[in-house]
Protein backbone atom coordinates (compact mmCIF):
# COMPACT_ATOMS: atom_id res chain seq x y z
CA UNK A 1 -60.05 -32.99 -92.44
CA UNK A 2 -57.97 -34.32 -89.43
CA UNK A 3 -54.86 -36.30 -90.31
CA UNK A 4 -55.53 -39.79 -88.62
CA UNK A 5 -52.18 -40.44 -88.00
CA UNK A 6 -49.33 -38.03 -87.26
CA UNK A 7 -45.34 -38.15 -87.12
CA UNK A 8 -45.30 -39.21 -83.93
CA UNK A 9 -47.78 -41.47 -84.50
CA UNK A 10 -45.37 -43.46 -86.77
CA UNK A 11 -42.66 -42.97 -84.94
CA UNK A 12 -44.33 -45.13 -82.25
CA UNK A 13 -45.68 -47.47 -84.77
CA UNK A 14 -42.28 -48.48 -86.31
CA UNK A 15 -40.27 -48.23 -83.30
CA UNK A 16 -42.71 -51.65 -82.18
CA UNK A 17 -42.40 -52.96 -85.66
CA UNK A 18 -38.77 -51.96 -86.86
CA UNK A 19 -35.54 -52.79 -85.04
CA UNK A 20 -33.93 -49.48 -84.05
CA UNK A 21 -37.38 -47.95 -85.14
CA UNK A 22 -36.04 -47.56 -89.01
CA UNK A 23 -35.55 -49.31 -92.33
CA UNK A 24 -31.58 -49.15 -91.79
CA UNK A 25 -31.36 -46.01 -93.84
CA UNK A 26 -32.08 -42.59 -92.62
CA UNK A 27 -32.76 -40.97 -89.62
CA UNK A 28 -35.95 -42.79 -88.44
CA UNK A 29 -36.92 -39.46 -86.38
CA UNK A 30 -38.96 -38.49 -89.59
CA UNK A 31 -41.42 -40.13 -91.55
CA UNK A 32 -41.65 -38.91 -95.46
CA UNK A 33 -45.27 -38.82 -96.12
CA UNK A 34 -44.77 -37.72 -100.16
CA UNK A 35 -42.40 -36.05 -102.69
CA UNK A 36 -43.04 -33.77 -105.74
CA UNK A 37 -40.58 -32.30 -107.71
CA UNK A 38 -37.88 -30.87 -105.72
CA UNK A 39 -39.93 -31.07 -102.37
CA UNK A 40 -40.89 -33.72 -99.70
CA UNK A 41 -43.32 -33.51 -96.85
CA UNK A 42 -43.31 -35.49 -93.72
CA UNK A 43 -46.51 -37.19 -92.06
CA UNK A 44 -47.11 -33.80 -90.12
CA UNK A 45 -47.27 -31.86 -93.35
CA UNK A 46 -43.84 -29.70 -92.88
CA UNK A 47 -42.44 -29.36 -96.30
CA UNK A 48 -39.05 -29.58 -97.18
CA UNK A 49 -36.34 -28.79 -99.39
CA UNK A 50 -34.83 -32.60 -101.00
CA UNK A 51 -31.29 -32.48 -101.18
CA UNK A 52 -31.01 -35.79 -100.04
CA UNK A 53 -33.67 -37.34 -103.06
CA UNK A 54 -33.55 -41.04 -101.69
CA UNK A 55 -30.13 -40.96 -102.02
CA UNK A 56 -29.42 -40.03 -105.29
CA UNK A 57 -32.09 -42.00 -107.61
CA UNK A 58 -34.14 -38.85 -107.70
CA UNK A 59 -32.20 -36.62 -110.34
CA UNK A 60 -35.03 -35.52 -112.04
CA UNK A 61 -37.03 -34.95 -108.74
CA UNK A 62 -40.44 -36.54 -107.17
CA UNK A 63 -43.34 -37.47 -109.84
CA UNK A 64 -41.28 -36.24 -112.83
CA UNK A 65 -44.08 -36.27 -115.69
CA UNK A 66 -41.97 -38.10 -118.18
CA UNK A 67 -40.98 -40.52 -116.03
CA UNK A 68 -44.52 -40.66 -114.65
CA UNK A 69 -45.83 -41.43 -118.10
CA UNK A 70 -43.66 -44.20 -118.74
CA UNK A 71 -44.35 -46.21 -115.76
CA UNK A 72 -48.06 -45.76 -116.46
CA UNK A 73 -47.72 -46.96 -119.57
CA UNK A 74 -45.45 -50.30 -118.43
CA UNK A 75 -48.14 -50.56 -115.37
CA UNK A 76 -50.76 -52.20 -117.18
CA UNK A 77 -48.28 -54.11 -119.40
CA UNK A 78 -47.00 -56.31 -116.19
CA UNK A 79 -45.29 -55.61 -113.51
CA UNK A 80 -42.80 -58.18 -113.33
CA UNK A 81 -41.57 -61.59 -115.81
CA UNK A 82 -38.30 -63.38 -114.17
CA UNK A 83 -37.62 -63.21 -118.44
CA UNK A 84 -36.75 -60.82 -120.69
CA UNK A 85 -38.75 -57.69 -121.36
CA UNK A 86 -37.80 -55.04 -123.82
CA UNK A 87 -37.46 -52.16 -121.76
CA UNK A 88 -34.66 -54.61 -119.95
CA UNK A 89 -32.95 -54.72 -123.35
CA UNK A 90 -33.72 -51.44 -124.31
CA UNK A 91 -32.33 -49.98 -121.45
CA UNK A 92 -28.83 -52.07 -121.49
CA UNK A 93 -28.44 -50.71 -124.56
CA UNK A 94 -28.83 -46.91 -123.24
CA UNK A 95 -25.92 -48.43 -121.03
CA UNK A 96 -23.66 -49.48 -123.22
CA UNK A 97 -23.78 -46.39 -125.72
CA UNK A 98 -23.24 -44.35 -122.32
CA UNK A 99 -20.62 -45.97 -120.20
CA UNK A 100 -16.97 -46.60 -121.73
CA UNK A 101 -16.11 -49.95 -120.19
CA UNK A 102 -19.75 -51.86 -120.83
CA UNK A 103 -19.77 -54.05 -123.83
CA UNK A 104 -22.47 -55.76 -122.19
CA UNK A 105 -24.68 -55.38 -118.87
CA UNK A 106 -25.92 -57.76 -116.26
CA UNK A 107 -28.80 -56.27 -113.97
CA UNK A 108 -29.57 -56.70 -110.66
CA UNK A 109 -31.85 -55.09 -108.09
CA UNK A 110 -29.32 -52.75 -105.85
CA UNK A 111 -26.47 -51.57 -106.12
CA UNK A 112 -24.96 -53.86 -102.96
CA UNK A 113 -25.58 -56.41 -105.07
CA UNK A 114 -23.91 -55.33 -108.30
CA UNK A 115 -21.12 -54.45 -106.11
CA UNK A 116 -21.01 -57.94 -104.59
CA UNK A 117 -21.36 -59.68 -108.36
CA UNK A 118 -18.45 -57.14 -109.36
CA UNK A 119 -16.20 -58.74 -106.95
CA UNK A 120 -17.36 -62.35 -107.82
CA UNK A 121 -16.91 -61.55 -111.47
CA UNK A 122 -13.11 -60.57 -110.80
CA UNK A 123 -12.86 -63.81 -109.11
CA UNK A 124 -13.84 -65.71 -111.78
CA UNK A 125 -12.00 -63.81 -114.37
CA UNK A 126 -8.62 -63.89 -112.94
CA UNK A 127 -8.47 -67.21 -110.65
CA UNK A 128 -7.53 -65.01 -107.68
CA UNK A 129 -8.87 -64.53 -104.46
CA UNK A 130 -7.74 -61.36 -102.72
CA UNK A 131 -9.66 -57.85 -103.37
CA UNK A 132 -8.19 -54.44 -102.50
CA UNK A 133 -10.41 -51.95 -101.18
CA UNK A 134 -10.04 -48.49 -99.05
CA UNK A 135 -10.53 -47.23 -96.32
CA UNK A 136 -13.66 -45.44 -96.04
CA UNK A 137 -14.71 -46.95 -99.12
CA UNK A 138 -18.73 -47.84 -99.70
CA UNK A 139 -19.77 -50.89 -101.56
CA UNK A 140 -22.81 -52.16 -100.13
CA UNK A 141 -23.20 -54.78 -97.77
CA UNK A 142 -21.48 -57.98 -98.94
CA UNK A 143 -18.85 -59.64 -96.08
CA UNK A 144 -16.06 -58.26 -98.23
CA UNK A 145 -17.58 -54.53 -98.37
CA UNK A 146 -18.48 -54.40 -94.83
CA UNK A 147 -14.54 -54.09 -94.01
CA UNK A 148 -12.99 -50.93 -92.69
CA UNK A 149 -15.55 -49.14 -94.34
CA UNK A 150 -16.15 -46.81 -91.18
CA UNK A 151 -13.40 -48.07 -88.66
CA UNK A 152 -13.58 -46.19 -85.24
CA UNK A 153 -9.82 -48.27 -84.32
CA UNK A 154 -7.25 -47.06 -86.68
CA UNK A 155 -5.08 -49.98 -87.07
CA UNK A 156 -2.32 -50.56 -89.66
CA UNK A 157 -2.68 -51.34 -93.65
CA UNK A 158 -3.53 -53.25 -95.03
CA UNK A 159 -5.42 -55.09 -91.98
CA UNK A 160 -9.10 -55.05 -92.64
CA UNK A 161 -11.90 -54.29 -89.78
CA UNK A 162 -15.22 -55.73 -90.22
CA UNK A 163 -17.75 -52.93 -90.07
CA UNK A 164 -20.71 -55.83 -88.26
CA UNK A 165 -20.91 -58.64 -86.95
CA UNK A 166 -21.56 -61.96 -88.62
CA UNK A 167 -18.48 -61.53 -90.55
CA UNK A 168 -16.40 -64.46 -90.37
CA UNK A 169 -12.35 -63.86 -90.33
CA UNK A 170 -12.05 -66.10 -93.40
CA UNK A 171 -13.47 -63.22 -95.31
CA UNK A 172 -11.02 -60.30 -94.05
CA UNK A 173 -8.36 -62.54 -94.48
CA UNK A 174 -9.13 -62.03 -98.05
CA UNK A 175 -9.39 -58.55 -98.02
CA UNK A 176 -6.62 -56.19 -98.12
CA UNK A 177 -7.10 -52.14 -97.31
CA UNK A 178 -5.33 -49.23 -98.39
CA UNK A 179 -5.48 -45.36 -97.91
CA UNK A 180 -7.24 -43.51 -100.30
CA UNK A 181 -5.42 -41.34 -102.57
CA UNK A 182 -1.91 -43.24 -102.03
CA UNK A 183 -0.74 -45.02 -105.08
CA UNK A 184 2.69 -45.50 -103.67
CA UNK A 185 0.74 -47.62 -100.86
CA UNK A 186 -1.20 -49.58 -103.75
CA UNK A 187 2.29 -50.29 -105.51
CA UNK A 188 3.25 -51.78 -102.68
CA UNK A 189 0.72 -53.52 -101.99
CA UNK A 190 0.74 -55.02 -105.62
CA UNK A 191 3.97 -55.96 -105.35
CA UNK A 192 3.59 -57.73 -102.51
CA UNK A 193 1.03 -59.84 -103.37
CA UNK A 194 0.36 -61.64 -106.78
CA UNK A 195 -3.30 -63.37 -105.84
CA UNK A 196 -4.70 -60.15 -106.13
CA UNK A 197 -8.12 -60.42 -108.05
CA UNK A 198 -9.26 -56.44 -108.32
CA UNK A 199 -8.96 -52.91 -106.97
CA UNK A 200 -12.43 -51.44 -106.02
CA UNK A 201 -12.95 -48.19 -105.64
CA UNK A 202 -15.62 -45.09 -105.80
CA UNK A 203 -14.46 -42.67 -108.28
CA UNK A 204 -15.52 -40.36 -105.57
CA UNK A 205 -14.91 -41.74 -102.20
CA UNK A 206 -18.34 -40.51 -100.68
CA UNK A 207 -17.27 -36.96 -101.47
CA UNK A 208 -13.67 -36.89 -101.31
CA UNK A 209 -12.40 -35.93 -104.67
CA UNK A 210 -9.41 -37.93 -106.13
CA UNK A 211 -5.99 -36.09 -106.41
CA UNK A 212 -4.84 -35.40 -109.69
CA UNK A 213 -3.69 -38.38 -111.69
CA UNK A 214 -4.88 -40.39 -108.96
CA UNK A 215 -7.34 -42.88 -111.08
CA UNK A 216 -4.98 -42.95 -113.43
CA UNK A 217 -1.85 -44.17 -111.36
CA UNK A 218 -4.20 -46.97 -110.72
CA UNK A 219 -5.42 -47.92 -114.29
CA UNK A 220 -1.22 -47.98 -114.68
CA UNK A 221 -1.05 -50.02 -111.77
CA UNK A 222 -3.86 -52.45 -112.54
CA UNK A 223 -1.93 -52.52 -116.05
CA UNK A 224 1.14 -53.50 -114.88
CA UNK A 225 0.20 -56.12 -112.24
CA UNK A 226 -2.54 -57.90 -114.47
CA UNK A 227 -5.09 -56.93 -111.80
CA UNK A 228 -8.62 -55.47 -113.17
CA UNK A 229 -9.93 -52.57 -112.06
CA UNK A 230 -13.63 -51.72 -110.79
CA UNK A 231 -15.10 -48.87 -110.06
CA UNK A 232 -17.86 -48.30 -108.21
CA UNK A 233 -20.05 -45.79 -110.11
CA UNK A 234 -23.83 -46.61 -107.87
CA UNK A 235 -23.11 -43.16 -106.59
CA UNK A 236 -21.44 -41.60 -109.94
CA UNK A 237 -23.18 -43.31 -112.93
CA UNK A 238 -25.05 -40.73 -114.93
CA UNK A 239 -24.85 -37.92 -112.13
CA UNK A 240 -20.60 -36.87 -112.80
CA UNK A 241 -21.66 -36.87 -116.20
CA UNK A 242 -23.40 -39.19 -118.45
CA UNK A 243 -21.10 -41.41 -118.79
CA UNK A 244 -20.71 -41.22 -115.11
CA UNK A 245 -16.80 -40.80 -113.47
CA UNK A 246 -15.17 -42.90 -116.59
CA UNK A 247 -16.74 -40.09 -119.19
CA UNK A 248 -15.60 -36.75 -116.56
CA UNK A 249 -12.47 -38.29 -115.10
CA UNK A 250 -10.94 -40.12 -118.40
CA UNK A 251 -10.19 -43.49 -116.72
CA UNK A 252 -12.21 -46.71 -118.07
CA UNK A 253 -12.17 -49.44 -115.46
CA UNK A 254 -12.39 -52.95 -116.17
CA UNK A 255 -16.02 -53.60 -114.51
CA UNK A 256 -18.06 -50.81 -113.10
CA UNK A 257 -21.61 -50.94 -110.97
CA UNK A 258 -23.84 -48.81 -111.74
CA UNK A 259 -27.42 -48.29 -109.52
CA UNK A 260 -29.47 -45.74 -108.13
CA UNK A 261 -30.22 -43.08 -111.44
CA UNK A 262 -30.31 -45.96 -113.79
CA UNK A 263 -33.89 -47.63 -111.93
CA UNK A 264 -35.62 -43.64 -111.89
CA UNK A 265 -36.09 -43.90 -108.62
CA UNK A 266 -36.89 -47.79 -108.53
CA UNK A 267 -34.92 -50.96 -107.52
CA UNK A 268 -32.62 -51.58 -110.21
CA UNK A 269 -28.97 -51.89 -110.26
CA UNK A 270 -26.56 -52.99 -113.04
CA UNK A 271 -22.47 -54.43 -113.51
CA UNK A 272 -21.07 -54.05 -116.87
CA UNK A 273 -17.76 -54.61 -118.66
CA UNK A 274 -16.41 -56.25 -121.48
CA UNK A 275 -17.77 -58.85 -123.61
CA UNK A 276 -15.13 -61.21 -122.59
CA UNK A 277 -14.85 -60.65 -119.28
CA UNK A 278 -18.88 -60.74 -118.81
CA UNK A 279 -18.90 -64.66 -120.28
CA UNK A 280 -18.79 -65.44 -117.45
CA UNK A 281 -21.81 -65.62 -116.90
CA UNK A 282 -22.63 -67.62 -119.92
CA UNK A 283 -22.05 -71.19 -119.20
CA UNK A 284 -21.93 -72.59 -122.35
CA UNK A 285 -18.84 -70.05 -123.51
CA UNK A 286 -16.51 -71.02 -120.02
CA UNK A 287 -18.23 -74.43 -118.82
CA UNK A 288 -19.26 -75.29 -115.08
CA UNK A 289 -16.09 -74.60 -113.32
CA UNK A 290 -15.89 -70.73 -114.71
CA UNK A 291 -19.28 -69.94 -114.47
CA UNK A 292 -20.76 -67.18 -112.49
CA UNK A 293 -24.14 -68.03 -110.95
CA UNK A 294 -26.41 -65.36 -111.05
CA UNK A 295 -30.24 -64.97 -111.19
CA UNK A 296 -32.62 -62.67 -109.46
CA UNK A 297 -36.63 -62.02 -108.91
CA UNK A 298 -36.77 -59.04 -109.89
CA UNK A 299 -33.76 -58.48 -111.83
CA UNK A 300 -34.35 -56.00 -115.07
CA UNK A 301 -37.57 -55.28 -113.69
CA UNK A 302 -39.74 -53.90 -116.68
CA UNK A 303 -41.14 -50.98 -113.96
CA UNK A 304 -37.60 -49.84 -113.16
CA UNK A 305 -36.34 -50.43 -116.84
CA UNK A 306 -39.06 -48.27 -117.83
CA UNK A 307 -38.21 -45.55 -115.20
CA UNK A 308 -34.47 -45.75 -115.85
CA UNK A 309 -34.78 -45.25 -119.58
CA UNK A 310 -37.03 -42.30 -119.90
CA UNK A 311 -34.42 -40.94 -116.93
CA UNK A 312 -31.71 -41.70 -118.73
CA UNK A 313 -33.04 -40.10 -121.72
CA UNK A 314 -33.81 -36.78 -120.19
CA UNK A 315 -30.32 -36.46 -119.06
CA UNK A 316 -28.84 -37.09 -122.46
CA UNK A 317 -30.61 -33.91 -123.50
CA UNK A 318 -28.14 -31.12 -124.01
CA UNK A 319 -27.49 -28.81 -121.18
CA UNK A 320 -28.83 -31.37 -118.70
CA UNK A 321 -25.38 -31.37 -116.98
CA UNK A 322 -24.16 -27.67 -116.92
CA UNK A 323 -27.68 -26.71 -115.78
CA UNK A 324 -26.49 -29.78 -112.95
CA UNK A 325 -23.12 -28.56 -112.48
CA UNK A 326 -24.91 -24.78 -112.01
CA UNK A 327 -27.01 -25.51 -108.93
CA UNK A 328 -24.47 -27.64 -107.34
CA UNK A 329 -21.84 -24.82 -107.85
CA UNK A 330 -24.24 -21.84 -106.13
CA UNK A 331 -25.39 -24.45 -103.54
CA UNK A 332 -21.44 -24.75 -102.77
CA UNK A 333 -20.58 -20.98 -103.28
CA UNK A 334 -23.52 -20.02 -100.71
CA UNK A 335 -22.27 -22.25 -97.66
CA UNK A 336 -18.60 -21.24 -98.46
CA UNK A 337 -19.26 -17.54 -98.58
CA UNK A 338 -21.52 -17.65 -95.29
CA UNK A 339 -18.67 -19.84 -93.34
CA UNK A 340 -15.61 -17.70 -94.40
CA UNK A 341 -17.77 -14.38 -93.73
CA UNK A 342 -18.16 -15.80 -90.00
CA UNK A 343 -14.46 -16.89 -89.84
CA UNK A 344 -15.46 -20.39 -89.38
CA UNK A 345 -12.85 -22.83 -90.45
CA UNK A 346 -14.28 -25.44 -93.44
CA UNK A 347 -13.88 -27.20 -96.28
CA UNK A 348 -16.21 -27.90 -99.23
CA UNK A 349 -15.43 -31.37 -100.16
CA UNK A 350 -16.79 -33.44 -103.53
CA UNK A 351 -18.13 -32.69 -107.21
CA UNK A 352 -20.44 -29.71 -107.46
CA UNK A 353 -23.03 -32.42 -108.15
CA UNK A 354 -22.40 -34.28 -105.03
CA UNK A 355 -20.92 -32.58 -102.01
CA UNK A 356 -20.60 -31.40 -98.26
CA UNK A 357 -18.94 -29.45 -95.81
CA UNK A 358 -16.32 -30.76 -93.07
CA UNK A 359 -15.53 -28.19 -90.57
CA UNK A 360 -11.70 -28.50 -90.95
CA UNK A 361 -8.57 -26.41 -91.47
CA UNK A 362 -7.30 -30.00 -92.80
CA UNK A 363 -6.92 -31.51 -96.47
CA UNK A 364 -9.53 -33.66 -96.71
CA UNK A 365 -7.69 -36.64 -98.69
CA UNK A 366 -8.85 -40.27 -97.26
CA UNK A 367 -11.06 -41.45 -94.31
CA UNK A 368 -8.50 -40.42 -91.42
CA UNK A 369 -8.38 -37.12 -93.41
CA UNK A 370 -12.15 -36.50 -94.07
CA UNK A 371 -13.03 -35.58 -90.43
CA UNK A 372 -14.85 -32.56 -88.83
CA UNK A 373 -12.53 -30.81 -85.93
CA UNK A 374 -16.11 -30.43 -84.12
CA UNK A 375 -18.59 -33.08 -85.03
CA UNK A 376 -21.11 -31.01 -82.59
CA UNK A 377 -20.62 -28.53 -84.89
CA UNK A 378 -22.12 -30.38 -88.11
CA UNK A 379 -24.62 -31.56 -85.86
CA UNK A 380 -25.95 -28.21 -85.01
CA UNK A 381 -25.60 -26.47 -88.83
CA UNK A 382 -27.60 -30.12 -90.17
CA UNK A 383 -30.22 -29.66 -87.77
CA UNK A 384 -30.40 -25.47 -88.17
CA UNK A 385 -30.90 -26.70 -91.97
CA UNK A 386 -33.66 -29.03 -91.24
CA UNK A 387 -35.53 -26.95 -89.13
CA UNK A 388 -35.36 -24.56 -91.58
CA UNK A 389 -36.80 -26.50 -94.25
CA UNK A 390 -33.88 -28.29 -95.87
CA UNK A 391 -33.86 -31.92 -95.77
CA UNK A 392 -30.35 -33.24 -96.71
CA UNK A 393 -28.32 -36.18 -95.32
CA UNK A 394 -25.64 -35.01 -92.37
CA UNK A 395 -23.06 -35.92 -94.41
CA UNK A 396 -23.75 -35.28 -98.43
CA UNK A 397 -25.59 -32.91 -99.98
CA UNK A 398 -26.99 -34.00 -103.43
CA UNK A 399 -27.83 -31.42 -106.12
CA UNK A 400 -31.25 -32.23 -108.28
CA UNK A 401 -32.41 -31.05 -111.81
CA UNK A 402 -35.50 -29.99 -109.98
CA UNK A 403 -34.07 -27.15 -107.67
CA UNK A 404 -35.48 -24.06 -108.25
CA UNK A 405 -34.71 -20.22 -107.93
CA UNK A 406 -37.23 -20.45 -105.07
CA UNK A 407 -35.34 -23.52 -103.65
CA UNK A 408 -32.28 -21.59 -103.70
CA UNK A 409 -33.39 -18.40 -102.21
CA UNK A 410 -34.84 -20.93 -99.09
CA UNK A 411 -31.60 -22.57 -98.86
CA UNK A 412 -29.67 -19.60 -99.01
CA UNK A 413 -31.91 -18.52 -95.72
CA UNK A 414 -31.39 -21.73 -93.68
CA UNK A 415 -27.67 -21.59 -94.05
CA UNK A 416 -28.16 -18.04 -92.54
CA UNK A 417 -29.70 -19.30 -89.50
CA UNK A 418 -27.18 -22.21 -89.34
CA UNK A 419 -24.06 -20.13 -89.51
CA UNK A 420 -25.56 -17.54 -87.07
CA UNK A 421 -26.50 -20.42 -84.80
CA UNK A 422 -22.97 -21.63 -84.81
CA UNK A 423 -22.38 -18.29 -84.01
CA UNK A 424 -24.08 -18.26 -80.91
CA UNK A 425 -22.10 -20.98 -79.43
C-alpha cells in the first residue's frame, strides 16, 4: 500500500504549523514515524539505530512488554485524577528507597519544572535569594536556568548571560555563574556573598565528567557556608546507577530533580529531599509566609506512575547496570579505536552510560573547555552516522538496555564510514 504521506510531506506540513518547523527539540529535518525496542523509523520507512531514545526516558527501549503491560492495565483504570492515585504513591516510594537524599518526593510533569521548584524550594528554605549555577550548566527553561547556559560572549564570572530573550535583568542579577570543575572559584564566590540560597549543578555537566573530589569539595563547601546543595539528576537519576549520581559518585545533595527514566518514557518529573526541608510545601507545618505553592494538571500522572514503576523495577534487577555499563563501554572503545587508528585527534568525554566525542587534543573540563577544534568535523562524522543508520543526538550519545549484538555490529560499520569520510577531507 502507498504511504499517504511522506517525510517531506511533514516536513512541509510543520514548517506552516510549527515555528522554526519543530517542537523546539530535535532536528526538525526528520520526522519519527515509530520506535520498537532499540530501533526507530522515520515517516519514509528508513530504520534506525536509537541512541538518542527521546532523550534518555527510553532505557528499556520502544514498546518494552513490561512496561507495555502496565500502562494497559492503568489505561482503562483512568487516565488522569488532579488527586492521588496509588501508582503516584507507589512510585514515590520506589524513590525514596532508591535515591539517598529523598525522604519525601514532590512530582511534577518535566524535569524544567522540577528544576525550577528545586530552586524555589531553596528559596524558601534558607530566606536567600541568590543561586549559583555554571557555566554550561542545563536546568530547563526557568529565567534563572536560561543564564549562560550556552554563552557565545565569554565574559567574566560570575556575570550571568541570558540564553533568550524575555529575560528580565532582575533575574540575572540574582544569578551568579561559575566555571565548572573550580572549587577554588566557588570558595570564593561563597565567601563573597552570604545571600546565597543553593549551588545547582548536573552531576555530569552534559557529559563532562567531574574531576576527582570535585562533588565533594562542594558538599564541604555547601557545609561550611550553610548553603544547600542540588543536584540536578533529570539526566542521571536511575541511568549512573540506581540511585542515580548520589549512589555512583558518593555525594548526597540537599534536593535533587529527578525526570526523564522515572515517567518510562512519559511526562513525569520529580524533586525530592528531606522531610524537613520538603514542608515546605505543607502549609499547615510553616504557615502562609513559608509556603511553597505548587500544584499541577497532570502532576503524578497515574499513566506515567505506572510506566515509571515497572521501569524502575526492571532496572533494580541485578545485572541491569553492568550489562548498561557493557554496551556503553564497547560503544566508547569502537569510536576511540577507529579515531586513534586514523590519527585523528579526540576525546571521549562522559560516563560509559552517557557520552560523546569532541574532536580535541584539549582537557575537556568546563564549557570553554568542552569544544571541538573543528565543529565541521562533528558535523560530518554525525551525519556519516545517520546516513548510515544511527540516529543519535550531535552532541550525546545515550547507551540503552535494548542494544543488541546486531546493533553493535551496525554501529561499528557507520563509524567506519564516518572516520573514512573524515578521511577524505
Amino acid at each position: 500500500m502507498q504511504k499517504l504521506t511522506s517525510q517531506s510531506e511533514w516536513i512541509a506540513r510543520a514548517q506552516a504549523v510549527l515555528p522554526a518547523g519543530g517542537f523546539g527539540n530535535f532536528d526538525p529535518g526528520i520526522i519519527i514515524s515509530h520506535g520498537q525496542g532499540s530501533r526507530v523509523w522515520d515517516e519514509d520507512g528508513t530504520e534506525y539505530v536509537d541512541y538518542l531514545i527521546g532523550s534518555g526516558p527510553m532505557l528499556l527501549g520502544h514498546g518494552h512488554p513490561e512496561v507495555m503491560e502496565a500502562v494497559l492495565e492503568q489505561l482503562p483504570k483512568g487516565m488522569t485524577f488532579f488527586a492521588n492515585n496509588s501508582k503516584g504513591i507507589e512510585l514515590a516510594e520506589a524513590i525514596v528507597n532508591a535515591v539517598p537524599c529523598c525522604e519525601q518526593v514532590r512530582f511534577v510533569a518535566s524535569g524544567g519544572e522540577a528544576d525550577m521548584y528545586a530552586i524555589r524550594l531553596a528559596r524558601a528554605y534558607t530566606g536567600r535569594d541568590k543561586i549559583l549555577k555554571f557555566e554550561g550548566g542545563y536546568h530547563g527553561m526557568s529565567a534563572e536556568a536560561q543564564m549562560s547556559l550556552a554563552p557565545e560572549a565569554r565574559v567574566n564570572f560570575p556575570q550571568a548571560v541570558p540564553d533568550s530573550a524575555g529575560i528580565p535583568q532582575g533575574v540575572a542579577d540574582q544569578m551568579l555563574i561559575a566555571p565548572y570543575n573550580d572549587l577554588g572559584a566557588v570558595e570564593a564566590l561563597l565567601a563573597e556573598h552570604n545571600d546565597i540560597a543553593a549551588i545547582i549543578v548536573e552531576p555530569l555537566q552534559r557529559i563532562i565528567p567531574t574531576e576527582p573530589g570535585y562533588l565533594q569539595g562542594l558538599r564541604n563547601l555547601c557545609n561550611k557556608h550553610h548553603v544547600l546543595l542540588i543536584f540536578d539528576e533529570i539526566v542521571t537519576g536511575f541511568r549512573l546507577a540506581f540511585g542515580g549520581a548520589q549512589e555512583r559518585y558518593g555525594v548526597v545533595p540537599d534536593i535533587c530533580t529527578m525526570g526523564k527514566i522515572i515517567g518510562g518514557g512519559f511526562p513525569l518529573a520529580a524533586l525530592g529531599a528531606s522531610a524537613e526541608i520538603m514542608m515546605h510545601f505543607d502549609k499547615s507545618i510553616v504557615g502562609a509566609d513559608k509556603w511553597l505553592m505548587q500544584l499541577g494538571t497532570l502532576s503524578g500522572n497515574p499513566i506515567a506512575a505506572a510506566a515509571g514503576l515497572k521501569t524502575v523495577e526492571v532496572l533494580g534487577r541485578a545485572g541491569s547496570y553492568e550489562r548498561l555499563r557493557e554496551t556503553g563501554k564497547t560503544l566508547q572503545d569502537m569510536q576511540s579505536t577507529a579515531l586513534r587508528e586514523a590519527g585523528i585527534p579526540h576525546q571521549i568525554c562522559g560516563d560509559e552510560t552517557l557520552f560523546d566525542i569532541y574532536f580535541t587534543d584539549a582537557h575537556c573540563r568546563d564549557y570553554r573547555s568542552a569544544q571541538h577544534d573543528n565543529p565541521g568535523r562533528n558535523d560530518l562524522y554525525n551525519n556519516t552516522l545517520r546516513s548510515q543508520g544511527v540516529f543519535k543526538s550531535p552532541g550525546k550519545l545515550y547507551a540503552s538496555l535494548a542494544i543488541t549484538q546486531e546493533d553493535l555490529e551496525l554501529t561499528q560499520n557507520a563509524v567506519t564510514q564516518a572516520v573514512q569520510a573524515i578521511c577524505a577531507t
